[in-house]
N, C-alpha and C. Protein backbone atom coordinates (compact mmCIF):
# COMPACT_ATOMS: atom_id res chain seq x y z
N UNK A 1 0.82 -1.19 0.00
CA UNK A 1 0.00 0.00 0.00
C UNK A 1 0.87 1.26 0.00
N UNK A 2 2.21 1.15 0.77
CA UNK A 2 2.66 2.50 1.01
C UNK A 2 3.27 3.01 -0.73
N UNK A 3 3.74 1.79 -1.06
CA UNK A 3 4.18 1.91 -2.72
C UNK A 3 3.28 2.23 -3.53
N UNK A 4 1.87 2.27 -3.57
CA UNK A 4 0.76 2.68 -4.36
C UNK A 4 1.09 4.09 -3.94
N UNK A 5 0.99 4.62 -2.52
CA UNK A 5 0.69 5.89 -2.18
C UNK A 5 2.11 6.54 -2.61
N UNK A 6 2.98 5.90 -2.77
CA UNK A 6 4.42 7.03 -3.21
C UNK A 6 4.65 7.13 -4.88
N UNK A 7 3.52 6.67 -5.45
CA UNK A 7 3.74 6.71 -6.88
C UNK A 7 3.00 7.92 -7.49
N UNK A 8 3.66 8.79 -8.44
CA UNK A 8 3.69 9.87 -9.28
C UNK A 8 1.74 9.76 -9.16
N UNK A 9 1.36 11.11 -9.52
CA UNK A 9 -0.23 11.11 -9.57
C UNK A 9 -0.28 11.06 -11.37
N UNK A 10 0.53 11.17 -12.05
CA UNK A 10 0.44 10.79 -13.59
C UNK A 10 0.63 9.33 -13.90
N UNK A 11 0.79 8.53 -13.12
CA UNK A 11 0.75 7.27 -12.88
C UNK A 11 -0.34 6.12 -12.62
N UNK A 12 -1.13 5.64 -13.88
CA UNK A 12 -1.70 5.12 -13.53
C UNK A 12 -2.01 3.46 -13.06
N UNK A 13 -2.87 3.38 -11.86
CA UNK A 13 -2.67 1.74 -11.90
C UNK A 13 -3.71 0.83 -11.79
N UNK A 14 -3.45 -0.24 -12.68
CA UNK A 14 -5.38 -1.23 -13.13
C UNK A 14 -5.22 -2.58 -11.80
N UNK A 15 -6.01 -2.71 -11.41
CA UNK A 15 -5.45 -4.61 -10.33
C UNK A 15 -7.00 -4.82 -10.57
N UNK A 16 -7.40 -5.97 -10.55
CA UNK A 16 -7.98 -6.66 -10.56
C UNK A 16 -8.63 -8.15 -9.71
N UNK A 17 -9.43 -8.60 -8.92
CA UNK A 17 -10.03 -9.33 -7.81
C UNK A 17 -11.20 -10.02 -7.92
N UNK A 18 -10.83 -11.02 -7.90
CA UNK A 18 -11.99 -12.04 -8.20
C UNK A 18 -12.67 -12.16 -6.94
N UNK A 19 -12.35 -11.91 -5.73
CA UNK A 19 -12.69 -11.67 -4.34
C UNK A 19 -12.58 -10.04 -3.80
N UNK A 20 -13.64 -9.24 -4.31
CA UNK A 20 -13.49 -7.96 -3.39
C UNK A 20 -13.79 -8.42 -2.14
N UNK A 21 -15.03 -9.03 -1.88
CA UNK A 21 -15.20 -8.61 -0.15
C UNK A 21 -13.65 -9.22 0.67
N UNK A 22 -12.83 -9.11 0.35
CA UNK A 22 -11.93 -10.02 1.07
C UNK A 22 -10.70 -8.70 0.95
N UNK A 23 -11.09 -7.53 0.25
CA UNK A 23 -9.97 -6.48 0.13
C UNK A 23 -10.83 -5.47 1.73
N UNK A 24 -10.07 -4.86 2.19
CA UNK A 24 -10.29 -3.73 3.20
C UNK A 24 -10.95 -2.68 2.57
N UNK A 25 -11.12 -1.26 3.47
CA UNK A 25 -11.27 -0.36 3.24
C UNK A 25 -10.01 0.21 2.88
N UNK A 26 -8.64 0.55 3.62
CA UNK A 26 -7.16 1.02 2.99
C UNK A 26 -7.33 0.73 1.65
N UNK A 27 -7.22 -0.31 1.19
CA UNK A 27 -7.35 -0.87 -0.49
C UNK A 27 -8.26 0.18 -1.12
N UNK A 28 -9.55 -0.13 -1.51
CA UNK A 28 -10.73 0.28 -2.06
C UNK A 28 -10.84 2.12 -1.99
N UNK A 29 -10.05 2.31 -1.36
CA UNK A 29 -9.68 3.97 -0.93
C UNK A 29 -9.13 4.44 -1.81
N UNK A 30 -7.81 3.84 -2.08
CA UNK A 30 -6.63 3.99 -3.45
C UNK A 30 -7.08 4.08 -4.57
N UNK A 31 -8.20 3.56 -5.20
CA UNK A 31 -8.84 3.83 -6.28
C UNK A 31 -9.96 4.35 -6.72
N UNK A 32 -9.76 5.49 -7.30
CA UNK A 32 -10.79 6.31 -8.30
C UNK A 32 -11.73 5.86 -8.72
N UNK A 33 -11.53 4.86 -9.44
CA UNK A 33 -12.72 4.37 -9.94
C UNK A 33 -13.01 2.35 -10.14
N UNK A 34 -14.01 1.94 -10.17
CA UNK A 34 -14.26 0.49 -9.99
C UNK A 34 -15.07 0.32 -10.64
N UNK A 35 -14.85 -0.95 -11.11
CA UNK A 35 -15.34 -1.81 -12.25
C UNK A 35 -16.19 -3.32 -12.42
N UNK A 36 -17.26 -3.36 -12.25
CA UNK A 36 -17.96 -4.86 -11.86
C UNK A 36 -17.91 -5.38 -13.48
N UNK A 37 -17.29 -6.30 -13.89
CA UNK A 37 -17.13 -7.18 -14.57
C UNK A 37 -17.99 -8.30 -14.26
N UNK A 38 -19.31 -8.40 -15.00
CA UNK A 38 -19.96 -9.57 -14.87
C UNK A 38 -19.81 -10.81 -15.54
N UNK A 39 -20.50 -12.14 -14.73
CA UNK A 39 -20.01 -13.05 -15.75
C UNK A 39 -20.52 -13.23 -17.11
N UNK A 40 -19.58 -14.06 -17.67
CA UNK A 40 -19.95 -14.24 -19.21
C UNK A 40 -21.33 -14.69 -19.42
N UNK A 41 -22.38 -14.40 -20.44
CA UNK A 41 -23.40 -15.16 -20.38
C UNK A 41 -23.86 -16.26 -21.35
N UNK A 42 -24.61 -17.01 -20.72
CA UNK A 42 -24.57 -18.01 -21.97
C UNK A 42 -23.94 -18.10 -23.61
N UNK A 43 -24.60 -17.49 -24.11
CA UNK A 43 -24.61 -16.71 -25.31
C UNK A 43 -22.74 -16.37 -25.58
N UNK A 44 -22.16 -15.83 -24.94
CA UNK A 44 -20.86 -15.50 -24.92
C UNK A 44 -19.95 -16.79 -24.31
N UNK A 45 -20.52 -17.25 -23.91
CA UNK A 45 -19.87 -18.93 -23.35
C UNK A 45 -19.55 -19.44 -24.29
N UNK A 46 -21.12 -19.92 -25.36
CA UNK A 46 -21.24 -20.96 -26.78
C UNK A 46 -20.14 -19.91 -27.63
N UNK A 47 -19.92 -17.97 -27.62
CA UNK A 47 -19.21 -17.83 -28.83
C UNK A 47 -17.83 -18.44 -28.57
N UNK A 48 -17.36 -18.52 -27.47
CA UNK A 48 -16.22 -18.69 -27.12
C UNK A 48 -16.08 -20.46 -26.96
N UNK A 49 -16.35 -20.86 -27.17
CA UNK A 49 -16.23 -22.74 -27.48
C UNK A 49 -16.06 -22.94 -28.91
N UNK A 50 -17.03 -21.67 -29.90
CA UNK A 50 -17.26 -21.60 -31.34
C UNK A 50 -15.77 -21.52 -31.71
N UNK A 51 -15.44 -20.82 -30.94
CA UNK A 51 -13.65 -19.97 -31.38
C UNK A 51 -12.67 -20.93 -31.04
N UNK A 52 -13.08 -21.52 -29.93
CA UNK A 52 -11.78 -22.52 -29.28
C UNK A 52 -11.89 -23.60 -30.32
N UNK A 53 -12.87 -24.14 -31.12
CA UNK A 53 -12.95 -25.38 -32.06
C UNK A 53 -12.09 -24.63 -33.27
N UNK A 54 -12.36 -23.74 -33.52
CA UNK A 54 -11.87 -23.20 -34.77
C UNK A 54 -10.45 -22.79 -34.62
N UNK A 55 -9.92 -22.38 -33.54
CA UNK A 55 -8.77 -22.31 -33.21
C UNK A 55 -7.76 -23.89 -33.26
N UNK A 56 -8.31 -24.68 -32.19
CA UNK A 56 -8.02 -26.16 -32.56
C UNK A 56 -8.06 -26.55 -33.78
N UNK A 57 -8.99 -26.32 -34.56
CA UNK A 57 -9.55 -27.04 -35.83
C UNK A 57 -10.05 -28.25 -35.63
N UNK A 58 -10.39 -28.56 -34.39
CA UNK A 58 -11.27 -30.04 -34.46
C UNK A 58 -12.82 -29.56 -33.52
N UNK A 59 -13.66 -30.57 -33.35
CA UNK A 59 -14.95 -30.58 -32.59
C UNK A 59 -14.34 -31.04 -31.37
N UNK A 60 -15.10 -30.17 -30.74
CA UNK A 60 -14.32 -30.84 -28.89
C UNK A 60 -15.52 -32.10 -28.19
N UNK A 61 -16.40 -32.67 -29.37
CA UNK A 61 -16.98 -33.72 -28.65
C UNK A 61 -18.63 -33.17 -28.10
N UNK A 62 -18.39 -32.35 -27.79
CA UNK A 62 -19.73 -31.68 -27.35
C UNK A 62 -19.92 -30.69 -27.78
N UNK A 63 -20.95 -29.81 -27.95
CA UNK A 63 -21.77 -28.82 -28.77
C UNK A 63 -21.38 -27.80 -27.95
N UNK A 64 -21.10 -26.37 -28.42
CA UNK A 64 -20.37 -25.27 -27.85
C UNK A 64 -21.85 -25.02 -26.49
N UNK A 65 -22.84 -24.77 -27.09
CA UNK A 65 -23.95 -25.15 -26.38
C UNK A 65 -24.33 -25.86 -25.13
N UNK A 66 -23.78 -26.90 -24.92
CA UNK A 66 -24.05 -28.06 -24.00
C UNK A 66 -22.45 -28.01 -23.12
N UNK A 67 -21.63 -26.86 -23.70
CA UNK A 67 -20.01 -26.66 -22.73
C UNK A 67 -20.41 -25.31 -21.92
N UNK A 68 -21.56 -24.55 -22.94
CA UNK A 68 -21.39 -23.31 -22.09
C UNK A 68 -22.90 -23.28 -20.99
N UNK A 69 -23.43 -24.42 -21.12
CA UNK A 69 -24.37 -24.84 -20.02
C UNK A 69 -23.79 -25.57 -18.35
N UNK A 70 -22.62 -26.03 -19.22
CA UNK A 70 -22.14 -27.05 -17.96
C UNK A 70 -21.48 -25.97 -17.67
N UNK A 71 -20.81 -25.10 -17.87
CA UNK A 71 -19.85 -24.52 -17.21
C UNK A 71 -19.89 -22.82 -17.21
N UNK A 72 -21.24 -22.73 -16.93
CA UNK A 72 -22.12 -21.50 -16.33
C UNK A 72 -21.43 -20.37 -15.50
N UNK A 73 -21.07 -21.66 -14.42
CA UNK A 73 -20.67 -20.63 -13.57
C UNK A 73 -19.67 -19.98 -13.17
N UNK A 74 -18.77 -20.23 -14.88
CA UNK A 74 -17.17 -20.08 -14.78
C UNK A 74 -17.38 -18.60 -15.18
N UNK A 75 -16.52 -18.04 -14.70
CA UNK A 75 -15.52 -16.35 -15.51
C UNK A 75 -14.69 -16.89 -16.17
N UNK A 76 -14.72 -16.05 -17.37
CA UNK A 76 -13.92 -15.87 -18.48
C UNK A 76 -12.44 -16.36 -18.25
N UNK A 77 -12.04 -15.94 -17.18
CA UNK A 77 -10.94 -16.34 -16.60
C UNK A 77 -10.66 -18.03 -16.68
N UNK A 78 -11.48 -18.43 -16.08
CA UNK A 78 -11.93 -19.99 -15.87
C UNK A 78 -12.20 -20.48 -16.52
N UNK A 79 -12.84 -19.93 -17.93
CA UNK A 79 -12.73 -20.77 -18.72
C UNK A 79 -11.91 -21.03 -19.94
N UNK A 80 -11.15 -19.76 -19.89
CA UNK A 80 -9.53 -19.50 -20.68
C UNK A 80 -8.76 -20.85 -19.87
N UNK A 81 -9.22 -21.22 -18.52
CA UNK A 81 -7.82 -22.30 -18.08
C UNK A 81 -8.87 -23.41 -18.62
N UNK A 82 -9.80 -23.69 -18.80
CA UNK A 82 -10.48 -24.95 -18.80
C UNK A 82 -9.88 -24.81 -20.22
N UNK A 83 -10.34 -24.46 -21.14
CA UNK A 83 -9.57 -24.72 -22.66
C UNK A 83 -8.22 -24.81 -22.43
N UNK A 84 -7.26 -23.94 -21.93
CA UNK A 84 -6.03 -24.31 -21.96
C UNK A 84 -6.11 -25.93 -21.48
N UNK A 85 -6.27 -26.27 -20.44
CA UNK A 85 -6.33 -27.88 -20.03
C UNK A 85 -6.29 -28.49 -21.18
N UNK A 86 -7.46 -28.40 -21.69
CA UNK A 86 -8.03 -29.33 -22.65
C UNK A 86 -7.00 -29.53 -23.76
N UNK A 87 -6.82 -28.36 -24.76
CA UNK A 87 -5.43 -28.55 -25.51
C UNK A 87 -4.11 -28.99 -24.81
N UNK A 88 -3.78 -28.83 -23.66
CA UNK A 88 -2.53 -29.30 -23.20
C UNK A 88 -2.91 -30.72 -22.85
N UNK A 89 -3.84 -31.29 -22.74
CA UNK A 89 -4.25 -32.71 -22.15
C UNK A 89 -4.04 -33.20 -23.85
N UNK A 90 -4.36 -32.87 -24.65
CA UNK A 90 -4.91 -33.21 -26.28
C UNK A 90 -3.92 -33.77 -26.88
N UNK A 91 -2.56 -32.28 -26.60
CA UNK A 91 -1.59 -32.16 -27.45
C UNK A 91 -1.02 -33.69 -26.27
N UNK A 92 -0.82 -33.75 -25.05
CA UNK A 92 0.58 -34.41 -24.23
C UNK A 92 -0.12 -35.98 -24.75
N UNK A 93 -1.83 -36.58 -25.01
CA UNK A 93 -2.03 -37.75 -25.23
C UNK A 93 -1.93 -38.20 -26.69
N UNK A 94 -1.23 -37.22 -27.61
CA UNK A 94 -0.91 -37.90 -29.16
C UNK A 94 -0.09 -39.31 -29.12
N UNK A 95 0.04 -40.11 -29.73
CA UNK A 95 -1.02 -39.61 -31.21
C UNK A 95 -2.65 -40.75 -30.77
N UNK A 96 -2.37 -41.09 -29.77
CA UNK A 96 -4.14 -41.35 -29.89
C UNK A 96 -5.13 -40.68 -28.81
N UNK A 97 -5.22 -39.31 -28.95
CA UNK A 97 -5.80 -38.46 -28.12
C UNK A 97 -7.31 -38.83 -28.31
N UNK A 98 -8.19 -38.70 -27.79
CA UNK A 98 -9.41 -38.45 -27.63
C UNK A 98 -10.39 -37.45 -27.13
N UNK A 99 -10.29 -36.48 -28.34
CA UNK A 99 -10.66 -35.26 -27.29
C UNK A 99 -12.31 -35.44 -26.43
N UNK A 100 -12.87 -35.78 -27.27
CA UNK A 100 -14.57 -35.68 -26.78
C UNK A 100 -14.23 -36.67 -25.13
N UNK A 101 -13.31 -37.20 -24.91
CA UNK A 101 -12.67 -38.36 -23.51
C UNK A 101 -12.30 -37.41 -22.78
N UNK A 102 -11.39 -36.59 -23.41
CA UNK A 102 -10.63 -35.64 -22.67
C UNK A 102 -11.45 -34.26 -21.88
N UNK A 103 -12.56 -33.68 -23.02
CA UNK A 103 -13.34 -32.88 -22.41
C UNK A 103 -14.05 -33.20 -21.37
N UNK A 104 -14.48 -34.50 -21.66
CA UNK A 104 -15.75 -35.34 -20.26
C UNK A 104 -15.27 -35.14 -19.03
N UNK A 105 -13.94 -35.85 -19.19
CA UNK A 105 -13.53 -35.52 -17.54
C UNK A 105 -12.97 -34.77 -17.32
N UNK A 106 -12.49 -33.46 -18.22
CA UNK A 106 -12.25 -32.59 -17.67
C UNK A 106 -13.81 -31.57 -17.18
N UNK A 107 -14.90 -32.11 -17.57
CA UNK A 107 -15.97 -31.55 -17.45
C UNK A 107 -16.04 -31.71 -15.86
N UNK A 108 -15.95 -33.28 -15.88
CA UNK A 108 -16.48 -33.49 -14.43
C UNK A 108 -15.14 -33.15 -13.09
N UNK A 109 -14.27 -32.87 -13.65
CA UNK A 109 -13.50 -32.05 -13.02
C UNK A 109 -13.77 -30.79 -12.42
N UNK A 110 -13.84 -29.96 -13.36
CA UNK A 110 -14.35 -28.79 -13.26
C UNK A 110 -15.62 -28.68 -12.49
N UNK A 111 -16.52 -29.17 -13.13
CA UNK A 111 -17.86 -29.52 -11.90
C UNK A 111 -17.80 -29.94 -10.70
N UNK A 112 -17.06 -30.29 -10.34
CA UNK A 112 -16.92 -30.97 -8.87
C UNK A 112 -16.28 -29.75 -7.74
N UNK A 113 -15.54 -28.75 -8.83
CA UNK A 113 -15.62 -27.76 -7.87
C UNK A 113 -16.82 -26.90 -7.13
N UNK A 114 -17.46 -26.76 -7.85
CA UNK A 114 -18.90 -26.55 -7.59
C UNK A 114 -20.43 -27.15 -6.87
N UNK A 115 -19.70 -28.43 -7.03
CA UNK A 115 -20.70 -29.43 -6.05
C UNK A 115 -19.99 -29.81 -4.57
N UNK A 116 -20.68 -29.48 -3.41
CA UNK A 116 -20.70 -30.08 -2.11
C UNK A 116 -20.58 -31.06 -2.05
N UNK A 117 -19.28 -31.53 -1.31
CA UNK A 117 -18.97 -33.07 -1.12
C UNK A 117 -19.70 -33.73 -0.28
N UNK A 118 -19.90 -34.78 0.03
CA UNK A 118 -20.34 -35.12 1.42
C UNK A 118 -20.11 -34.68 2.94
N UNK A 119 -18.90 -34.58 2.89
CA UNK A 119 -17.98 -33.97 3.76
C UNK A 119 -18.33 -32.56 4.34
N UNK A 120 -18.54 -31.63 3.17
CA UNK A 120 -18.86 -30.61 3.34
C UNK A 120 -20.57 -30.12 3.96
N UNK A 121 -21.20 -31.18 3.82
CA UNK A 121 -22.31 -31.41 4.88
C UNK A 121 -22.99 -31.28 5.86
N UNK A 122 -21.13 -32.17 6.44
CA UNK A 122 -21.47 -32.89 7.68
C UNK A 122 -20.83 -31.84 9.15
N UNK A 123 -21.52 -31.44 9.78
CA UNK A 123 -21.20 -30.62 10.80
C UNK A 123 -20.67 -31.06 12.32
């Protein structure tokens, strides 16, 4: 913080938080202005699966549609690493990769962050 406050006022600076309530008041003080970045919505989910196939050049097994349903409740962020996975899982299982194999469980990967274990239950 004291390094934010000793920097030039022609100086500008962007940070970014996937967790505000977890920043203070000191923090949230330092900056002018704030920015709610909402999540992606459906619609922008399927364009971005559209792009990741075409980028790959193959079908990832499931319908851009039925990736940006399962994985709703990701940010953009999250789902830039879920594709990265997927191509780095793709490219390391040549030459007999299986992607539509590879997406599944990385599906249910990803989903499981989101679902309550048993564990998490039990009090």
């Amino acid at each position: 913080m004291i390094q934010i406050d000793a920097l030039p006022s022609y100086v500008v600076v962007v940070t970014a938080s996937n967790h505000p309530e977890l920043l203070d008041k000191a923090v949230w003080r330092r900056f002018q202005l704030r920015l709610h970045l909402p999540a992606p919505s459906p619609e922008m989910l399927t364009e971005w699966f559209h792009r990741l196939e075409k980028r790959m050049g193959l079908s990832l097994g499931y319908t851009p549609q039925i990736l940006a349903d399962q994985l709703k409740r990701l940010s953009f962020a999250e789902v830039e690493s879920f594709g990265a996975d997927i191509q780095r899982r793709y490219i390391l299982s040549q030459p007999n990769a299986n992607l539509k194999q590879i997406v599944s469980e990385r599906l249910k990967q990803w989903q499981a962050r989101f679902t309550p274990s048993n564990n998490d239950n039990q009090s």
